[in-house]
N, C-alpha and C. Protein backbone atom coordinates (compact mmCIF):
# COMPACT_ATOMS: atom_id res chain seq x y z
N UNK A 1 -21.66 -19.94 40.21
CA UNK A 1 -21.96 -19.94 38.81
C UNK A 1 -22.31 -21.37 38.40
N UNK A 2 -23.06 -21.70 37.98
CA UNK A 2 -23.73 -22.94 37.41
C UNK A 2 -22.92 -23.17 35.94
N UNK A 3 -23.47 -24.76 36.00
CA UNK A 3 -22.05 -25.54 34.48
C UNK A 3 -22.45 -24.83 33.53
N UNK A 4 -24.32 -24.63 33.07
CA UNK A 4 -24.09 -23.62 31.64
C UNK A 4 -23.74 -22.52 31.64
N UNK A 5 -24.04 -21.54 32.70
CA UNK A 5 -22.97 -20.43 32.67
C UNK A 5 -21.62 -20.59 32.63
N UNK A 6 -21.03 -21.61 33.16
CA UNK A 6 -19.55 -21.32 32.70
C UNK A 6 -19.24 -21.67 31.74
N UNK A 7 -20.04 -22.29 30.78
CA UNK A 7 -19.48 -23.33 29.76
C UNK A 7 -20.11 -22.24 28.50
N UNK A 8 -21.02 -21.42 28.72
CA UNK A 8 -20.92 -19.91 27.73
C UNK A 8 -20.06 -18.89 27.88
N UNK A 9 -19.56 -19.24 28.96
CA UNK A 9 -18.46 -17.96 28.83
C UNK A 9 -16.95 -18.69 28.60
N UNK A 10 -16.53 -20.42 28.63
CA UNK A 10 -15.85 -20.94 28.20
C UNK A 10 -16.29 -20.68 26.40
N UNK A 11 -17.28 -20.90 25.96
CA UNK A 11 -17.45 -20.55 24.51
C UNK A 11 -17.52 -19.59 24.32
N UNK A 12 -17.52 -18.21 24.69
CA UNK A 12 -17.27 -16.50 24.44
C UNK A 12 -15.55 -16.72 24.54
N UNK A 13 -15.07 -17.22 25.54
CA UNK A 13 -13.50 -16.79 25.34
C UNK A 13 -13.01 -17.98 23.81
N UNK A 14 -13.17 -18.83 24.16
CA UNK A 14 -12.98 -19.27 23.03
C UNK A 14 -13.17 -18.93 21.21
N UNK A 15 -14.65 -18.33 21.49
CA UNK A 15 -14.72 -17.69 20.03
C UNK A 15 -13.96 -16.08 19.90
N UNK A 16 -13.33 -15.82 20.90
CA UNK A 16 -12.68 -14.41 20.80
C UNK A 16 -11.36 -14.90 20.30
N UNK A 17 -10.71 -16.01 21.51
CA UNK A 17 -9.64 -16.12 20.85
C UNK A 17 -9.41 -16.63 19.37
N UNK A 18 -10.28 -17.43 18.76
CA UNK A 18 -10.47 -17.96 17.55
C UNK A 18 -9.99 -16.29 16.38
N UNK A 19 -10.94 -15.61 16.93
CA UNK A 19 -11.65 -14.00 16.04
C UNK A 19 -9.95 -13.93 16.29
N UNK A 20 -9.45 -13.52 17.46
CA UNK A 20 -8.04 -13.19 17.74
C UNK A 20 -6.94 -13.30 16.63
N UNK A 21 -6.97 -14.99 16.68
CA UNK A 21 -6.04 -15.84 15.82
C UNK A 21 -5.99 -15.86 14.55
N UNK A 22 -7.51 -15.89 13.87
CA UNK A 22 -7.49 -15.26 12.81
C UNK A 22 -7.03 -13.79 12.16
N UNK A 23 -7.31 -12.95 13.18
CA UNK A 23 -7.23 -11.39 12.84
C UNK A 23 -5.36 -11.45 12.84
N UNK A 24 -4.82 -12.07 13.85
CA UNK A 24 -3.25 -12.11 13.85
C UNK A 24 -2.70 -13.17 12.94
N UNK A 25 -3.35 -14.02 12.39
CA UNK A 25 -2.92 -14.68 10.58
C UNK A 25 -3.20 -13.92 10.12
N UNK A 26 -4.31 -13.35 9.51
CA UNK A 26 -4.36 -12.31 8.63
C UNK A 26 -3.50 -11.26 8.82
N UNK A 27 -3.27 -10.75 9.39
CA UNK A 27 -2.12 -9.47 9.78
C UNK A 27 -0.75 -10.45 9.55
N UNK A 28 -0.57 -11.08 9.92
CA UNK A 28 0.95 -11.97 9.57
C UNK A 28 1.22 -11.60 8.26
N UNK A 29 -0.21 -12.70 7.51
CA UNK A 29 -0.14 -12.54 5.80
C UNK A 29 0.60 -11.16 5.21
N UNK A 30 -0.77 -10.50 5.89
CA UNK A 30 -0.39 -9.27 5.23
C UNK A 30 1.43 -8.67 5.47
N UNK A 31 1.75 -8.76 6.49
CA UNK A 31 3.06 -8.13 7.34
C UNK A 31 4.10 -9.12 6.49
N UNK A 32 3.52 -10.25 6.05
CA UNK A 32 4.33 -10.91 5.74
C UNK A 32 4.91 -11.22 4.24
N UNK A 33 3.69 -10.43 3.46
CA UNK A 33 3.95 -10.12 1.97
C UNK A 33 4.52 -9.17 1.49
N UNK A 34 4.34 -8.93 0.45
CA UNK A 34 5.94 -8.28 -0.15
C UNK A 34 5.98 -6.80 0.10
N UNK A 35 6.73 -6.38 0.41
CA UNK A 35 6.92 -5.06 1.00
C UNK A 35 6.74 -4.24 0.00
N UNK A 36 6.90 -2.72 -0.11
CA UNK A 36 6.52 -1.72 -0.45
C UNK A 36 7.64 -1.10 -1.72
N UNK A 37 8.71 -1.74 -1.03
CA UNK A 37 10.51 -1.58 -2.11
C UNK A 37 10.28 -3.16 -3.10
N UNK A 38 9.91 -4.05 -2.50
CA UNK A 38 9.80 -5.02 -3.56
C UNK A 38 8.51 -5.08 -4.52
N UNK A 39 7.05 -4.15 -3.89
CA UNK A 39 6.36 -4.01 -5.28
C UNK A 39 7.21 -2.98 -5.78
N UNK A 40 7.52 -2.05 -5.47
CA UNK A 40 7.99 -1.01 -6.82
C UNK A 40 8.86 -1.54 -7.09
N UNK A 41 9.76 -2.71 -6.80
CA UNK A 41 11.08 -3.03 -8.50
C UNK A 41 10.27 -4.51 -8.93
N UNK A 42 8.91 -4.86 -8.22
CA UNK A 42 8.57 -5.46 -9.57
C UNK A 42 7.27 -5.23 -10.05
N UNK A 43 7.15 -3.85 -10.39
CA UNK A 43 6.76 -3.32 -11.34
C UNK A 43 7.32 -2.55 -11.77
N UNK A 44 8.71 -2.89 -11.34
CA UNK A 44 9.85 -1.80 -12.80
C UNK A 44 9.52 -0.56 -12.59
N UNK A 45 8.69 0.61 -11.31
CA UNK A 45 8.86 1.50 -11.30
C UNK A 45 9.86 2.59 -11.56
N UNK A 46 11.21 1.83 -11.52
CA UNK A 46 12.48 2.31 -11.35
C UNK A 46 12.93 2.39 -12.72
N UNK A 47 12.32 2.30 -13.69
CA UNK A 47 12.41 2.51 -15.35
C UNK A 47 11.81 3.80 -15.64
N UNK A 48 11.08 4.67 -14.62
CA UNK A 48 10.54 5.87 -15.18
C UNK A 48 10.67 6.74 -13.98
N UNK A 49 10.88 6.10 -12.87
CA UNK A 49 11.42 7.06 -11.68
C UNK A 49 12.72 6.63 -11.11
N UNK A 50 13.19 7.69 -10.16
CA UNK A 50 13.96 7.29 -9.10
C UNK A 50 13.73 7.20 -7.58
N UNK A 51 14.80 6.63 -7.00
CA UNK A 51 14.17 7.03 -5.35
C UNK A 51 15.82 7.36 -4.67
N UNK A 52 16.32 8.43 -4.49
CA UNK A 52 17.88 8.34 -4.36
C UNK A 52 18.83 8.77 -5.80
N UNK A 53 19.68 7.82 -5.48
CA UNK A 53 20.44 7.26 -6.67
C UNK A 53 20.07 6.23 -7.61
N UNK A 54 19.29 5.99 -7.51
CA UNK A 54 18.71 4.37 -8.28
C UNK A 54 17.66 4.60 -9.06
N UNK A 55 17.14 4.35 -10.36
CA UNK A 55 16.73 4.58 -10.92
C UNK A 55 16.38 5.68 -12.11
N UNK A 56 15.73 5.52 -13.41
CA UNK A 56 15.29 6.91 -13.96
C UNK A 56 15.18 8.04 -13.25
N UNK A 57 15.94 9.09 -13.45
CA UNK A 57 15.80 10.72 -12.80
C UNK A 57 15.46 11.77 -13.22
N UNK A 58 14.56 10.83 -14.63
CA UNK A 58 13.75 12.29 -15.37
C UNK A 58 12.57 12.38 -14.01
N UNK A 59 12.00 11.65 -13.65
CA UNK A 59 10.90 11.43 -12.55
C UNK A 59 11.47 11.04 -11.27
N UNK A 60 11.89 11.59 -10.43
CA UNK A 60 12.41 11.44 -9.12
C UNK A 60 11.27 11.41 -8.05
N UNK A 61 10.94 10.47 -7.30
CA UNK A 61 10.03 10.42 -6.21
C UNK A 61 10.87 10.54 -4.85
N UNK A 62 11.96 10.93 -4.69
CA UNK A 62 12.85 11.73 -3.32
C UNK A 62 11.27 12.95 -3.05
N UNK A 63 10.85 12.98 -1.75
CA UNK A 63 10.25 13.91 -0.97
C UNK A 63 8.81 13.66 -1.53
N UNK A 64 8.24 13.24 -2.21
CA UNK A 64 6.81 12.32 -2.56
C UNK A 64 5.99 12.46 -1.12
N UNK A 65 6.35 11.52 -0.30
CA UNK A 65 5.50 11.56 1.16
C UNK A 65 5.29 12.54 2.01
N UNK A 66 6.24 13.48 1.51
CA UNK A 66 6.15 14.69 2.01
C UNK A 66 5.20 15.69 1.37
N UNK A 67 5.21 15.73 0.02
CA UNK A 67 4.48 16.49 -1.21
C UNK A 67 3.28 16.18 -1.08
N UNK A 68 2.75 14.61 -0.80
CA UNK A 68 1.36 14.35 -1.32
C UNK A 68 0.94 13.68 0.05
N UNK A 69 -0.37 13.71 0.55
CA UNK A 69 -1.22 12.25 0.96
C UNK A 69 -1.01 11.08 0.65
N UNK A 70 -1.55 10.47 1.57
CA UNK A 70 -2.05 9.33 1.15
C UNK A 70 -3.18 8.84 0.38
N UNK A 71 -3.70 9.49 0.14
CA UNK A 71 -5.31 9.37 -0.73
C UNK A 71 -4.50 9.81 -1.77
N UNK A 72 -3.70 10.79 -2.36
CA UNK A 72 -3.33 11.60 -3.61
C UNK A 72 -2.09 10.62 -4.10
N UNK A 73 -1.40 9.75 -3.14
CA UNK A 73 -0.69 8.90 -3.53
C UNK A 73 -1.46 7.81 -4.20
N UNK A 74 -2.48 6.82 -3.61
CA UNK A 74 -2.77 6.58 -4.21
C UNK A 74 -3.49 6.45 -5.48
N UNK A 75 -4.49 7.35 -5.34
CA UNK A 75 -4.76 8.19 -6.73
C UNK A 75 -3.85 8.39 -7.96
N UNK A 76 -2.46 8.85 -7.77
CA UNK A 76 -1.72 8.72 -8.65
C UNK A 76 -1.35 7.23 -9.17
N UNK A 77 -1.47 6.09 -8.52
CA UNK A 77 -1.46 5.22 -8.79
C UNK A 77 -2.58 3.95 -9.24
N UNK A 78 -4.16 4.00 -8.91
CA UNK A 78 -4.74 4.12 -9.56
C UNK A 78 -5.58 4.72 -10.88
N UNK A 79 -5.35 6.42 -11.10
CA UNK A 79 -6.49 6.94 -11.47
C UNK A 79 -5.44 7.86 -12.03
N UNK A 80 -3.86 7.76 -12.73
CA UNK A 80 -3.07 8.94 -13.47
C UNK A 80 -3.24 9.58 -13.93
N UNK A 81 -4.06 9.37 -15.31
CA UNK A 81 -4.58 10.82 -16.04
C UNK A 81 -5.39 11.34 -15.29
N UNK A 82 -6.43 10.97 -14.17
CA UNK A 82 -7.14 12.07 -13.55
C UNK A 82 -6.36 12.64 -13.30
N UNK A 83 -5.17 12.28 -12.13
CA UNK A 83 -4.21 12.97 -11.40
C UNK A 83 -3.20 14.09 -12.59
N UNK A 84 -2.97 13.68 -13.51
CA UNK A 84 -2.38 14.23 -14.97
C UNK A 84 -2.96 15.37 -15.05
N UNK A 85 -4.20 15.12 -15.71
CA UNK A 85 -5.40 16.48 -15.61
C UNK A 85 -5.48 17.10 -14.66
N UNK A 86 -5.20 17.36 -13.52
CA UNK A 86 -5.39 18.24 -12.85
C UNK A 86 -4.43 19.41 -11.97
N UNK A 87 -3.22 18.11 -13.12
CA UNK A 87 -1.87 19.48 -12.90
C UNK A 87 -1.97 20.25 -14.24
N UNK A 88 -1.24 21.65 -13.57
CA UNK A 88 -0.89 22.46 -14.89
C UNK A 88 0.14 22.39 -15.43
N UNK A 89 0.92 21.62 -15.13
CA UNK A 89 2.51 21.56 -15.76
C UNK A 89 2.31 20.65 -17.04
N UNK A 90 2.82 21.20 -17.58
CA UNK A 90 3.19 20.28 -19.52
C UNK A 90 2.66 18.63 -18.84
N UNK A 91 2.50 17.63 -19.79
CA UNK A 91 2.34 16.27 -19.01
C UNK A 91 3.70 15.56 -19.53
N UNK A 92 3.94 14.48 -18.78
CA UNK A 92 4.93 14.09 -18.96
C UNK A 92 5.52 13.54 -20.48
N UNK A 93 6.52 12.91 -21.02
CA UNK A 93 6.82 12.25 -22.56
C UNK A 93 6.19 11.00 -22.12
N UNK A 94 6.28 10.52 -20.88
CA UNK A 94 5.14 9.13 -20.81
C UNK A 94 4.57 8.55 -19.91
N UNK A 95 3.21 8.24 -20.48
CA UNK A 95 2.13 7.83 -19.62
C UNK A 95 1.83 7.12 -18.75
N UNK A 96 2.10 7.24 -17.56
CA UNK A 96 2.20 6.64 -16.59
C UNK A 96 0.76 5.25 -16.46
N UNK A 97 1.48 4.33 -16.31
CA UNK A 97 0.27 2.93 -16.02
C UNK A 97 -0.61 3.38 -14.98
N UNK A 98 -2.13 2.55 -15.03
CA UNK A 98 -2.55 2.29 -13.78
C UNK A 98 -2.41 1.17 -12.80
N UNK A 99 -2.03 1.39 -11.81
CA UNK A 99 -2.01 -0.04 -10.92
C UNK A 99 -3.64 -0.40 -10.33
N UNK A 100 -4.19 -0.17 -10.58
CA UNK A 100 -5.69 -0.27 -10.16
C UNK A 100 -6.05 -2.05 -10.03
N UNK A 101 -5.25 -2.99 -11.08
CA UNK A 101 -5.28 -4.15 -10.85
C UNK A 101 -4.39 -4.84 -9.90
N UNK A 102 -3.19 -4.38 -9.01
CA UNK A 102 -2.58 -4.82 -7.82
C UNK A 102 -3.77 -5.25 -6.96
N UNK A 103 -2.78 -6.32 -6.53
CA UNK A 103 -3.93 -6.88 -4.77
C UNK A 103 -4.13 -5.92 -4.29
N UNK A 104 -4.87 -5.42 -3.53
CA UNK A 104 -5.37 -4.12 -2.47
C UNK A 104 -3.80 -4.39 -1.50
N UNK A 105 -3.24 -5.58 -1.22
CA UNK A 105 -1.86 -5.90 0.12
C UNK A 105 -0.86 -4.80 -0.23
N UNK A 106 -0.94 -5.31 -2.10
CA UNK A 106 0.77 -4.75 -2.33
C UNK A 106 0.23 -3.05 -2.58
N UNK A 107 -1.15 -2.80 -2.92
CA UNK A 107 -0.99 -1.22 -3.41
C UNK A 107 -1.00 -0.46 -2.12
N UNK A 108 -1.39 -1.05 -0.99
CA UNK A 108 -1.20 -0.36 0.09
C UNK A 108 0.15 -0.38 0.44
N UNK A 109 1.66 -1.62 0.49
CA UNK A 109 2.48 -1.47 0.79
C UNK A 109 3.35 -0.47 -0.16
N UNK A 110 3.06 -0.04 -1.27
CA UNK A 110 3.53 0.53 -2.30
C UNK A 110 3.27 2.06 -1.79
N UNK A 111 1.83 2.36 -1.25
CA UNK A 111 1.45 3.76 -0.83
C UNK A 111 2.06 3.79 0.38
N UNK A 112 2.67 2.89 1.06
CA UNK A 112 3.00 3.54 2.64
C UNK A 112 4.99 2.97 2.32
N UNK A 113 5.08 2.62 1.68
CA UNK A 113 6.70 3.25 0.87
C UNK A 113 6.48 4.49 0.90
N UNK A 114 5.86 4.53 -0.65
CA UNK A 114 5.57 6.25 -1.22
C UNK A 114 5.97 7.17 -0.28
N UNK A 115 5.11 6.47 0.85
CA UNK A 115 4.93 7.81 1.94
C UNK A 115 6.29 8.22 2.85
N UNK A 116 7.41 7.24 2.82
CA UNK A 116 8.37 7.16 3.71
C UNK A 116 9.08 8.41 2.80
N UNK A 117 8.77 8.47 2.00
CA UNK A 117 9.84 9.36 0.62
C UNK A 117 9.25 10.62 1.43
N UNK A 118 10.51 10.94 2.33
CA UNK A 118 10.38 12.46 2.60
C UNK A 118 11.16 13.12 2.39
């Protein structure tokens, strides 16, 4: 193998591991921000639901991940009155927020909580 061939495939491993290192900081970040139990108590979810014993129990989210998707989870948390409208049950005494402005990090750690609720 001749010096420029090795010295392109010294720069292919190199720019992989680079792609690598980055992709595993970014995943850190993410792994490393706030979990799924700490967005929902700070957004005070626990003022209009429960999960257990803890919290409001007019709205209980016990078995949630079991009940819904993941697409329908989030949906309920972006897009409520759609999700509202399209049940038939009375609507609730109150109107649930949209989180549609959360970082994309925490509304995903918030939907894959949700989802543990079986």
């Amino acid at each position: 193998m001749g010096v420029r061939a090795s010295r392109s495939i010294r720069c292919v491993v190199i720019a992989a591991a680079a792609v690598a290192a980055g992709l595993a900081v970014a995943g850190g970040a993410y792994a490393g921000g706030a979990s799924g139990e700490e967005v929902y108590a700070a957004q005070k979810c626990a003022s209009c639901h429960s999960v257990g014993d803890k919290g409001n129990k007019k709205y209980p989210l016990d078995g949630v991940g079991g009940r819904l998707s993941e697409m329908e989870l989030r949906e309920w948390l972006v897009s409520p009155d759609a999700q509202q409208a399209k049940k038939t049950a009375a609507r609730p005494l109150m109107r649930m927020p949209s989180y549609r402005s959360l970082p994309p990090e925490d509304l995903d750690a918030l939907v894959t909580y949700l989802k543990t609720l079986k």
